[in-house]
C-alpha atoms as a PDB file:
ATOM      1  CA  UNK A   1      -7.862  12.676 -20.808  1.00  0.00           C
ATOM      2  CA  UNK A   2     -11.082  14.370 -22.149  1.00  0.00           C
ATOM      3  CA  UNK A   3     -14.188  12.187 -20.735  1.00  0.00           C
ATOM      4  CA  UNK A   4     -17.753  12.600 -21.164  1.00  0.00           C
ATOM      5  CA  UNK A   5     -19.870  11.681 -17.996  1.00  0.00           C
ATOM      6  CA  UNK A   6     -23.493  11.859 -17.110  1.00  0.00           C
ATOM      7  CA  UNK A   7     -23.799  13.817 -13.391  1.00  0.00           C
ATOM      8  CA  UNK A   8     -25.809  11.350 -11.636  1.00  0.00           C
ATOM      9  CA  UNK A   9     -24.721  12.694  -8.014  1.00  0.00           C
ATOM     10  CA  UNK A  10     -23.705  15.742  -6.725  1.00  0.00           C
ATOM     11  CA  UNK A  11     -23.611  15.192  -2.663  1.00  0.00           C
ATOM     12  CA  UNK A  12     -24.221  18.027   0.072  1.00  0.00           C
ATOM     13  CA  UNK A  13     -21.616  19.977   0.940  1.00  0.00           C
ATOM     14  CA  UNK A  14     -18.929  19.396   3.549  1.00  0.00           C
ATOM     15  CA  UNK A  15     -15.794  20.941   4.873  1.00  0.00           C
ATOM     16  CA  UNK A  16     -12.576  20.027   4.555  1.00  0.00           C
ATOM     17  CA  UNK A  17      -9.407  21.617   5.663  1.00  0.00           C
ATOM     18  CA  UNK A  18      -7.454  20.365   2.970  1.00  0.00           C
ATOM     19  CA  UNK A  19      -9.803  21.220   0.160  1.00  0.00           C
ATOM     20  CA  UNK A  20     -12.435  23.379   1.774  1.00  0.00           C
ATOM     21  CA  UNK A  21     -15.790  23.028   0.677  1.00  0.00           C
ATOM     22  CA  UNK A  22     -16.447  19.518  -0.868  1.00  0.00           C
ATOM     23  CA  UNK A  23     -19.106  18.719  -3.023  1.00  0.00           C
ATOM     24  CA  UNK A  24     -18.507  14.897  -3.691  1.00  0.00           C
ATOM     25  CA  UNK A  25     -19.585  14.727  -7.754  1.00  0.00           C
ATOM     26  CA  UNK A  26     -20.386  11.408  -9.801  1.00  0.00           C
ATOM     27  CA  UNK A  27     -21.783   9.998 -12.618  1.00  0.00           C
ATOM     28  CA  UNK A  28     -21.845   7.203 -15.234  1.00  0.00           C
ATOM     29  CA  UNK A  29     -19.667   6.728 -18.483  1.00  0.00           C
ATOM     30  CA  UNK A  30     -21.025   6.667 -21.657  1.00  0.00           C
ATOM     31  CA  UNK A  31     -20.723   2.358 -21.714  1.00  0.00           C
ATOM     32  CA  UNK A  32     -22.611   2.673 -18.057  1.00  0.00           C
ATOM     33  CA  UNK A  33     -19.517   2.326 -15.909  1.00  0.00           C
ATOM     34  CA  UNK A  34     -19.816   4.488 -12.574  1.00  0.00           C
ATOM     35  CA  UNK A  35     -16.700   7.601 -11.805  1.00  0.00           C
ATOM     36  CA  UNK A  36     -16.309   9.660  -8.812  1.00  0.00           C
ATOM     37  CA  UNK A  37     -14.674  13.424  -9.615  1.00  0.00           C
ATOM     38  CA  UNK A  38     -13.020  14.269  -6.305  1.00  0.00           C
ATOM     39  CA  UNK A  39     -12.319  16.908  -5.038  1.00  0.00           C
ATOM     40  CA  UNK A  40     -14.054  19.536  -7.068  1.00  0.00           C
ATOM     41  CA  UNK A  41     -14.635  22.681  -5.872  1.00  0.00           C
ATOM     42  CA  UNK A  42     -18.316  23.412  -7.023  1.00  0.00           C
ATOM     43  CA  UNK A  43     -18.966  26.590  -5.756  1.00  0.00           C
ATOM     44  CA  UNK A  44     -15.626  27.724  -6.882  1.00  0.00           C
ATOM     45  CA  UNK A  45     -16.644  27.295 -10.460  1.00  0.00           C
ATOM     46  CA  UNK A  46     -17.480  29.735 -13.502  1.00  0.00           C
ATOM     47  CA  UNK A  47     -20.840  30.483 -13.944  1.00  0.00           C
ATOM     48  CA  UNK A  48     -21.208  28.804 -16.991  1.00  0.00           C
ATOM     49  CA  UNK A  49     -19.259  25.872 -15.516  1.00  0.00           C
ATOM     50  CA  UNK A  50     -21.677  24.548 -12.503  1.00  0.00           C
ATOM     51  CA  UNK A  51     -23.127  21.773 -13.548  1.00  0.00           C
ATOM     52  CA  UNK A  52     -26.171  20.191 -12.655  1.00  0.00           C
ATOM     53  CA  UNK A  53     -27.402  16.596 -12.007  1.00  0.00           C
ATOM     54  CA  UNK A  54     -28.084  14.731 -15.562  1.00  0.00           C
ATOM     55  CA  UNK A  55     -26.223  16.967 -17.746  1.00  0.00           C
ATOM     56  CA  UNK A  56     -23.502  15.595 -19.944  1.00  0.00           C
ATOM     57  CA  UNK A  57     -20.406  16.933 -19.008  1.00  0.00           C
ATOM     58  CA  UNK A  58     -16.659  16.699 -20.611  1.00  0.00           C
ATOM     59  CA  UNK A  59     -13.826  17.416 -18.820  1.00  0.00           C
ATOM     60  CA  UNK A  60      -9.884  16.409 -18.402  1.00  0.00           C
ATOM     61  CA  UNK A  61      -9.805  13.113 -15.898  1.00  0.00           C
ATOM     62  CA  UNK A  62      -7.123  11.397 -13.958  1.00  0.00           C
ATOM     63  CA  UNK A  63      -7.207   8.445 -11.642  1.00  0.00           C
ATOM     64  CA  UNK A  64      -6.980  10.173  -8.601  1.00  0.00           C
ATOM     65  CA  UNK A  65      -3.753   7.942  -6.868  1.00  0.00           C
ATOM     66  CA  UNK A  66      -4.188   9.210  -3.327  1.00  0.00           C
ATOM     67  CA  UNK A  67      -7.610   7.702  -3.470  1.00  0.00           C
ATOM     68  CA  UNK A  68      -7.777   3.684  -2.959  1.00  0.00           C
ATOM     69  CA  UNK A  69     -11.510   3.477  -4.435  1.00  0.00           C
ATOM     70  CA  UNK A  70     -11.279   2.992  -8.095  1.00  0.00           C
ATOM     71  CA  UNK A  71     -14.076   5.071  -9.686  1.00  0.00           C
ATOM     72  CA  UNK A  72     -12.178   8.271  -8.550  1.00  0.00           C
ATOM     73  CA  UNK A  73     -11.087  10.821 -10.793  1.00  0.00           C
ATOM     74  CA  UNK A  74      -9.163  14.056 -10.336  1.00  0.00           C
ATOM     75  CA  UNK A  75      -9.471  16.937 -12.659  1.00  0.00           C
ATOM     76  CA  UNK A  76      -6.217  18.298 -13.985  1.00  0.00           C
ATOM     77  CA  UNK A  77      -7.630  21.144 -15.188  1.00  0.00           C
ATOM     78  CA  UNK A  78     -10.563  22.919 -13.989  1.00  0.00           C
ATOM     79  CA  UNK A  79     -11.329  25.261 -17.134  1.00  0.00           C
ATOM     80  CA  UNK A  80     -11.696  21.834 -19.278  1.00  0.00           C
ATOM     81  CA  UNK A  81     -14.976  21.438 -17.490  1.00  0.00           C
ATOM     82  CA  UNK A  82     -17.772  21.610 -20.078  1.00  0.00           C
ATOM     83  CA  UNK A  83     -21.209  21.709 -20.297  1.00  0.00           C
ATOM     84  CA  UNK A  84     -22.800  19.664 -23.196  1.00  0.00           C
ATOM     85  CA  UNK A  85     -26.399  18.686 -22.412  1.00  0.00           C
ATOM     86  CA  UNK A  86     -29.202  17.880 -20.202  1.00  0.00           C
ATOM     87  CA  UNK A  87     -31.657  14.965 -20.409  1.00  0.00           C
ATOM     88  CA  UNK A  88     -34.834  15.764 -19.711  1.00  0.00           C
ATOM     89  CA  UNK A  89     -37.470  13.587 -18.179  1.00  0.00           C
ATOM     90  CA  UNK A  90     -39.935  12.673 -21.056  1.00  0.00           C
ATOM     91  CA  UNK A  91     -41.319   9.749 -21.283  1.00  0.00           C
ATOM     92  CA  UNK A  92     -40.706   8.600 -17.860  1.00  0.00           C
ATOM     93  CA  UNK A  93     -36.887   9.299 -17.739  1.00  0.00           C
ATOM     94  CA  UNK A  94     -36.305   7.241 -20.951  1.00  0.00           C
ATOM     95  CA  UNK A  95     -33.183   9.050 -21.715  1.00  0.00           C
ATOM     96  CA  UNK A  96     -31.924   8.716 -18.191  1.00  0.00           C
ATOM     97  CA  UNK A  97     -32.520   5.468 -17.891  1.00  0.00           C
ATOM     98  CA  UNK A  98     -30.939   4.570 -20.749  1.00  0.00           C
ATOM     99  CA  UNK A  99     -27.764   5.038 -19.237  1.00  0.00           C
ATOM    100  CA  UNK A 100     -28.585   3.923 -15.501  1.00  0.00           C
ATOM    101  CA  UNK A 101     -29.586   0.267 -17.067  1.00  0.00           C
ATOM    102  CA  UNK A 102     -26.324  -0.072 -19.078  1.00  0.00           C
ATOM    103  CA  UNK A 103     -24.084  -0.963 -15.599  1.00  0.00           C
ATOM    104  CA  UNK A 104     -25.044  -3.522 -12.656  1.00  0.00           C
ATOM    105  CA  UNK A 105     -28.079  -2.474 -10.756  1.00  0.00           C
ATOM    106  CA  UNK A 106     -27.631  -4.722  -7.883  1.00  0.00           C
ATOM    107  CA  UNK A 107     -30.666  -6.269  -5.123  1.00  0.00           C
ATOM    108  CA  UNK A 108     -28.325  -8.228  -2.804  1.00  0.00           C
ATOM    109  CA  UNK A 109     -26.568  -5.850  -0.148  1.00  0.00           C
ATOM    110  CA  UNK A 110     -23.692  -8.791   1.496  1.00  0.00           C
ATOM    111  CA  UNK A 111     -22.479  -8.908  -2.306  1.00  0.00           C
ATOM    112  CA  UNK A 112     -22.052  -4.938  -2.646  1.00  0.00           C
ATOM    113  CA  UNK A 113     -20.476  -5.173   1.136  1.00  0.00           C
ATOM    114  CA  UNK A 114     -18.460  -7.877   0.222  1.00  0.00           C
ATOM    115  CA  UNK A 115     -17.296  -6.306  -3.100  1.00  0.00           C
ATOM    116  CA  UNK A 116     -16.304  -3.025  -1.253  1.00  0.00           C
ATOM    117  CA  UNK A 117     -13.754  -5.171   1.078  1.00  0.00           C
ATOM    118  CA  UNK A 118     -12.173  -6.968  -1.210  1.00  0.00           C
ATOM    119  CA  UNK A 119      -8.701  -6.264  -3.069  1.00  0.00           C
ATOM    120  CA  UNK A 120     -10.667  -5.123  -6.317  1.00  0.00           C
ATOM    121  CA  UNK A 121     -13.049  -3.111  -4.345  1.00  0.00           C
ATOM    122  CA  UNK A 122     -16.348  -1.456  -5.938  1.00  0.00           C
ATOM    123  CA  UNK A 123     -17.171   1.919  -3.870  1.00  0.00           C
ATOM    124  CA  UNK A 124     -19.887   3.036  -6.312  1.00  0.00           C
ATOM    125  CA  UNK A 125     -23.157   1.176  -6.941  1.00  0.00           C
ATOM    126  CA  UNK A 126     -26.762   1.120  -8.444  1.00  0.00           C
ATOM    127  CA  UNK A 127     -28.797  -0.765  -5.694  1.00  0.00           C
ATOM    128  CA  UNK A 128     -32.478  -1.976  -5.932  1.00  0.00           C
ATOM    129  CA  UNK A 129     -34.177  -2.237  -2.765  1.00  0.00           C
ATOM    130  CA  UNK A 130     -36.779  -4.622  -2.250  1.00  0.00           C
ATOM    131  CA  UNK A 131     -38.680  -2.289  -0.064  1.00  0.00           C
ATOM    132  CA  UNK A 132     -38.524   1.142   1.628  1.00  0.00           C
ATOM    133  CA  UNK A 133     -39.854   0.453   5.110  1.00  0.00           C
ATOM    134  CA  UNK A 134     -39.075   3.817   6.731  1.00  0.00           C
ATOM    135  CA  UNK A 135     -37.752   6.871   6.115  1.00  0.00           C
ATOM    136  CA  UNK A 136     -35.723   8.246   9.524  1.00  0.00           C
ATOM    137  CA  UNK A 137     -34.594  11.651  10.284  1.00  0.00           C
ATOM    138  CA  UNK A 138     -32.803  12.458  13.457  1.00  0.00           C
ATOM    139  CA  UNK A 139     -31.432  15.877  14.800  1.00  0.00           C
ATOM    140  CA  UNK A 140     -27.604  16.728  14.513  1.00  0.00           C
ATOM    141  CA  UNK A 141     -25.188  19.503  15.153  1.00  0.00           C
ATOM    142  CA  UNK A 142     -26.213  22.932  13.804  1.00  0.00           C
ATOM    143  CA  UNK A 143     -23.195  24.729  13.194  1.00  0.00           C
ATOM    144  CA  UNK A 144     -20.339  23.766  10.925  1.00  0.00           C
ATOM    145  CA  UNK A 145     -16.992  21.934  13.306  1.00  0.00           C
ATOM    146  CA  UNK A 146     -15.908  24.968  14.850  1.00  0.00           C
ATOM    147  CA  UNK A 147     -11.772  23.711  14.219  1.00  0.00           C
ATOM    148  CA  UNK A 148     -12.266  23.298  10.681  1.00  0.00           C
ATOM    149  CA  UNK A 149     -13.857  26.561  10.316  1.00  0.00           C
ATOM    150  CA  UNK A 150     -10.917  28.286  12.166  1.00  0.00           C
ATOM    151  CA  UNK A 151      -8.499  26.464   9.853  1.00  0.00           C
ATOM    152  CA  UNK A 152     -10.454  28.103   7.020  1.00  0.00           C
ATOM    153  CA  UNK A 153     -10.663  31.183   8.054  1.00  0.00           C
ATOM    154  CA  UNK A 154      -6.825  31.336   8.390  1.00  0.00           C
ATOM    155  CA  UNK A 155      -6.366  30.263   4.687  1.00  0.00           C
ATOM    156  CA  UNK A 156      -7.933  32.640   3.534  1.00  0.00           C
ATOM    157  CA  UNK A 157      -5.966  35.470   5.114  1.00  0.00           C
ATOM    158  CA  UNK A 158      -3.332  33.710   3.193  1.00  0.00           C
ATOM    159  CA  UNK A 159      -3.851  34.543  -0.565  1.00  0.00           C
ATOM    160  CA  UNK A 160      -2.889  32.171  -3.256  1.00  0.00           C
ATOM    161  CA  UNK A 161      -0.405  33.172  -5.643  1.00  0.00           C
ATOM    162  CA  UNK A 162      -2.819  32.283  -8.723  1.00  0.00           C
ATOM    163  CA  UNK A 163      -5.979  33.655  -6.697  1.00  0.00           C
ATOM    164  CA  UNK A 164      -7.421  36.815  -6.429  1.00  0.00           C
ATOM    165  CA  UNK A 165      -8.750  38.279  -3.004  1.00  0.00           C
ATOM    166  CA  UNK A 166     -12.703  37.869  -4.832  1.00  0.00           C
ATOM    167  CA  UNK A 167     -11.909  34.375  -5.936  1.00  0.00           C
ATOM    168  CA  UNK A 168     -10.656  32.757  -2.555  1.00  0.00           C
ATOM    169  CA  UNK A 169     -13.421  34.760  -0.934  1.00  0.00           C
ATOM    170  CA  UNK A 170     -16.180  33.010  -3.476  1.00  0.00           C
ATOM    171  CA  UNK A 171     -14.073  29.700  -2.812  1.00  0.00           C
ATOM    172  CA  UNK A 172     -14.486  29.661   1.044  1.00  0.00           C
ATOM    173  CA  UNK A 173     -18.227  30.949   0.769  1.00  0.00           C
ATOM    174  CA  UNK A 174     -20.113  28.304   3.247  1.00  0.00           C
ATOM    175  CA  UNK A 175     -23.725  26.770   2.548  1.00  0.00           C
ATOM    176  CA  UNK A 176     -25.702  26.447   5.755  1.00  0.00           C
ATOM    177  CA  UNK A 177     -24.979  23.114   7.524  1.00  0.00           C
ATOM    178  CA  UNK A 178     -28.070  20.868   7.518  1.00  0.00           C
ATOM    179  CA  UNK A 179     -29.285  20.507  11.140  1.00  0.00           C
ATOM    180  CA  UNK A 180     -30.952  16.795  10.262  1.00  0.00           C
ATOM    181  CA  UNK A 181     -29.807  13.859   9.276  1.00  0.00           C
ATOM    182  CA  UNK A 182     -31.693  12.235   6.549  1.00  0.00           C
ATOM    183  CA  UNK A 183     -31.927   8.196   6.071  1.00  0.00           C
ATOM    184  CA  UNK A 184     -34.106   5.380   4.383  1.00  0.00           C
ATOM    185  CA  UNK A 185     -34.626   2.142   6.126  1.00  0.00           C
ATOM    186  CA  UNK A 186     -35.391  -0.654   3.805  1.00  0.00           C
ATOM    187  CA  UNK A 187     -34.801  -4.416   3.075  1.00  0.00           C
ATOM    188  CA  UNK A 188     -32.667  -6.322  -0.237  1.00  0.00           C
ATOM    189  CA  UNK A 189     -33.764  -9.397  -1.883  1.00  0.00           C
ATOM    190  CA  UNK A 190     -32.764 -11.029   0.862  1.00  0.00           C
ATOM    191  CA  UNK A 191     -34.704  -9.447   3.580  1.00  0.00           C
ATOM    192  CA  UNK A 192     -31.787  -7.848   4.581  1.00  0.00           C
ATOM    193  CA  UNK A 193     -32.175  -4.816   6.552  1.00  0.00           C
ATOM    194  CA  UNK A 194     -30.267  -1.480   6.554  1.00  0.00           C
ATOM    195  CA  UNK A 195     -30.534   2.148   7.178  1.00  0.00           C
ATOM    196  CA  UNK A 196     -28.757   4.425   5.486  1.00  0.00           C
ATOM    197  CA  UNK A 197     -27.626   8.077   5.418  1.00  0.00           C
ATOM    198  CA  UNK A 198     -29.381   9.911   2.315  1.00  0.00           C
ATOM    199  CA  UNK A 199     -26.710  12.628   1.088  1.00  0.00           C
ATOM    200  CA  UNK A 200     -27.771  14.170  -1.658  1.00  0.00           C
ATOM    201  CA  UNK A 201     -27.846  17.770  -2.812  1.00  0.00           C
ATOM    202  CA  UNK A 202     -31.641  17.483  -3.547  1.00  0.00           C
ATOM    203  CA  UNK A 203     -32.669  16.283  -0.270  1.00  0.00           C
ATOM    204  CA  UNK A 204     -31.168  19.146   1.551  1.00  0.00           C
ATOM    205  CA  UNK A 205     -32.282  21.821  -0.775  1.00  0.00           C
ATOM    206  CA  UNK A 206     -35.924  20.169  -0.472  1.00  0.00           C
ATOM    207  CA  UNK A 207     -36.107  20.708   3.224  1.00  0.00           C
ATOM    208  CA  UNK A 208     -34.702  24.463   2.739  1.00  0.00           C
ATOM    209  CA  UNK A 209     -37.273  25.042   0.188  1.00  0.00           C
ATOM    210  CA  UNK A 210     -39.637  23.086   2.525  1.00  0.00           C
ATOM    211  CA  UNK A 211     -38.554  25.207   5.723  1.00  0.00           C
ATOM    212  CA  UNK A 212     -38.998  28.464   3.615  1.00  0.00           C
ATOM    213  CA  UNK A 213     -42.663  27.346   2.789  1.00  0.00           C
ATOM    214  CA  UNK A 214     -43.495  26.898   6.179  1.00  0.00           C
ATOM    215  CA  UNK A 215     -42.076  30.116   8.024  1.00  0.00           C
ATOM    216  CA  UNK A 216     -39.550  28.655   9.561  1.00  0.00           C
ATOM    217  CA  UNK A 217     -41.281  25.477  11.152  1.00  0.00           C
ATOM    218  CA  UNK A 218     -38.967  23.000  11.143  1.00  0.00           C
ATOM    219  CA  UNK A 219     -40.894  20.583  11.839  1.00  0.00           C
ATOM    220  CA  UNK A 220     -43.834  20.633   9.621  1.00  0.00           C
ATOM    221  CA  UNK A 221     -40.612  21.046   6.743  1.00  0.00           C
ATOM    222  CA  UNK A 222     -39.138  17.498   8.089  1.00  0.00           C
ATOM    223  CA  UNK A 223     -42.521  16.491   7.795  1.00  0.00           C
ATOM    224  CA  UNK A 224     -42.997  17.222   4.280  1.00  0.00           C
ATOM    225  CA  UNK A 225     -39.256  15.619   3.738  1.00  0.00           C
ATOM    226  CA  UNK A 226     -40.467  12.412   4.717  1.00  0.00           C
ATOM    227  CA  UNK A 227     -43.592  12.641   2.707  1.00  0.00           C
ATOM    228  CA  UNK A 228     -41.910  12.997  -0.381  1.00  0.00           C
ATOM    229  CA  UNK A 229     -39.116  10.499  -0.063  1.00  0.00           C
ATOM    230  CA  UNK A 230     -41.831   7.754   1.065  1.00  0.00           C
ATOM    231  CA  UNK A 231     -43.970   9.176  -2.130  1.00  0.00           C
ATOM    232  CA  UNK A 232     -41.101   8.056  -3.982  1.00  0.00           C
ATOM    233  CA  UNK A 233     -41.426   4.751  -2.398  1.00  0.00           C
ATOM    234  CA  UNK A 234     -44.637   4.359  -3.264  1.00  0.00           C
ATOM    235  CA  UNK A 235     -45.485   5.558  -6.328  1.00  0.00           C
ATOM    236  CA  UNK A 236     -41.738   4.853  -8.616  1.00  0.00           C
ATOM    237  CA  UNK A 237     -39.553   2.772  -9.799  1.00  0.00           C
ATOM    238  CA  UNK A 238     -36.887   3.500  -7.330  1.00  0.00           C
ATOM    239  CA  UNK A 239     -33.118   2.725  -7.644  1.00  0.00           C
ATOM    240  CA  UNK A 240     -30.362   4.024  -4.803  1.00  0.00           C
ATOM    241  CA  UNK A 241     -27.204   5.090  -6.056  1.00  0.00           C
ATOM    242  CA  UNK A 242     -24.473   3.764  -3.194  1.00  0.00           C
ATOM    243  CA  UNK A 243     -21.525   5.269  -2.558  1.00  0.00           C
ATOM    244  CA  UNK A 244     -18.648   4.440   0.370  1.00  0.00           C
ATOM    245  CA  UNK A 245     -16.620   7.298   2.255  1.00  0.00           C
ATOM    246  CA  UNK A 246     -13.186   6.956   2.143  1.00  0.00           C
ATOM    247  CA  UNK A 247     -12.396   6.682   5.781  1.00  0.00           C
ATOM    248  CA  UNK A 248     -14.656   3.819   6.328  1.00  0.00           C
ATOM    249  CA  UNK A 249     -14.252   2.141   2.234  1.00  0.00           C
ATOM    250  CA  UNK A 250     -12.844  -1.474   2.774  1.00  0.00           C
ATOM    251  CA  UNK A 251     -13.300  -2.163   6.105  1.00  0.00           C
ATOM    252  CA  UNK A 252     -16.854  -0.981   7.735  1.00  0.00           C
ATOM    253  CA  UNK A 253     -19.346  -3.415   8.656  1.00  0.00           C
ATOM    254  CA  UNK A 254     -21.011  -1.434   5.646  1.00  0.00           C
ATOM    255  CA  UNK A 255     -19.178   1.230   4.330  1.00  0.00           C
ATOM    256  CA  UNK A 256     -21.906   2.079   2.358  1.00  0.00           C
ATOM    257  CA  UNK A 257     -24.251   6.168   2.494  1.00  0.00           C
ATOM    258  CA  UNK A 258     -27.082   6.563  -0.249  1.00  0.00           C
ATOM    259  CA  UNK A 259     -25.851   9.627  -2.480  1.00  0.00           C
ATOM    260  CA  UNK A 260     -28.755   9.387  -4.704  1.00  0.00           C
ATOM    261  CA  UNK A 261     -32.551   8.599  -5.371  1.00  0.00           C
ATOM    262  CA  UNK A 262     -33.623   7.807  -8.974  1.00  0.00           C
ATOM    263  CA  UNK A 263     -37.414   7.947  -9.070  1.00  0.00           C
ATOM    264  CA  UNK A 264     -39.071   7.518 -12.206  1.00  0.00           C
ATOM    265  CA  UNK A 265     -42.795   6.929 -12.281  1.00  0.00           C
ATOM    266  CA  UNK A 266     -43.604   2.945 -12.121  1.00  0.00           C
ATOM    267  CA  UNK A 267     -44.734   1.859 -15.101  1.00  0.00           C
ATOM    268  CA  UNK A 268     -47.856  -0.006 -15.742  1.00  0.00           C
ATOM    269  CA  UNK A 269     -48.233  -3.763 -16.536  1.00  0.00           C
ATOM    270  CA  UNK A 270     -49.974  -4.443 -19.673  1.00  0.00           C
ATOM    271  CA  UNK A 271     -50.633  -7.547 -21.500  1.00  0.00           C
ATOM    272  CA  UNK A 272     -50.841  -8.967 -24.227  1.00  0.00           C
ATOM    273  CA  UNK A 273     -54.180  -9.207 -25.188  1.00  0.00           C
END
């Protein structure tokens, strides 16, 4: 069926040997409701296809069966994929938010947690945290899983009958593997406490842009990471968008990663006299 959805979330990209490269892609419904597209090939997309966050997209969506969270959506057919338009960020995000405030924003963690391990589980979430106390980054592997990457290499010795040689090549292309690990620490309504993994697009191409700007210093980049991130703590409105990863959805202590930061400027108070 044709659907129209706002791309709220496009995640960094991981490897899968059953898909390849992943790009896990979300957004809201025009009544607010949250959908997951998975799997969709980004980089394996048209040109004119590759869509970026907060554009209005349409596109031909099916519940996606071998998936047990409910927001996700397969595409049955990948030339449906549409562009419409992008909302810009005037007047502090009004357009944006427009559509954000139409579903739940929740401020209570247990009832998100509890709601992802029930029967009629919710694996997609607008979150409100009471406060950012920290934002943590912490060194990981370098280099893509070394088994997977031999599994992909094979495929593509192995040409698909509806694939040209150029278009599995452009398919299997790999974006360098992030070699931190990027997470906000903060506390619900409750006083709650959590860290979680931030792992959004944005964040990784900020510390490549960062790590460009500074000649290669990785640490000065990681620096200037965490300087914006707790900016946006500071000085916006923030909202989280939560998503859960299918091997741990339904039964993790919290099956919960952030997949993305909405930061518009907080407004001032004003009275009325």
């Amino acid at each position: 069926m044709l659907t129209k959805v706002l791309i709220s979330v496009k995640t960094y990209p991981t490897l899968s040997t059953k898909y390849n490269e992943l790009v896990c892609t979300a957004g809201f419904l025009e009544n607010g409701d949250w959908v997951r597209i998975y799997p969709l090939p980004f980089r394996g997309l048209e040109q004119d296809q590759k869509y970026k966050k907060w554009q209005w997209v349409e596109l031909d969506l099916e519940r996606n069966t071998s998936d047990v969270r409910p927001e996700s959506y397969k595409v049955l057919n990948l030339e449906s994929l549409k562009i419409i338009v992008q909302l810009d960020t005037k007047q502090n995000w009004f357009k944006r938010k427009e559509i954000v405030n139409k579903g739940n924003i929740y401020d209570d963690l247990n009832v998100l947690i509890k709601k992802a391990n029930t029967e009629n589980s919710l694996s997609l979430a607008t979150f409100k945290p009471a406060k950012i106390l920290d934002f943590m980054v912490k060194e990981v592997d370098r280099e893509w899983n070394a088994e997977k990457l031999a599994t992909l290499q094979a495929k593509s010795q192995q040409l698909s009958l509806f694939q040209t040689q150029d278009e599995v090549k452009r398919e299997l292309e790999l974006v360098d593997k992030l070699p931190y690990k990027f997470s906000y620490k903060f506390e619900d309504i409750n006083g709650k406490q959590s860290t979680l993994m931030i792992e959004d697009w944005e964040i990784g191409a900020l510390y490549w842009n960062c790590l460009q700007n500074c000649v290669g210093d990785e640490q000065k980049a990681v620096q200037q990471v965490k300087e914006k991130y707790l900016g946006f703590a500071k000085d916006c409105d923030i909202l989280l968008f939560l998503g859960t990863t299918l091997r741990f959805h339904g039964r993790a202590k919290n099956p919960f990663v952030i997949i993305g930061v909405f930061y518009p400027k907080i407004e001032p108070q004003t009275g009325l006299f």
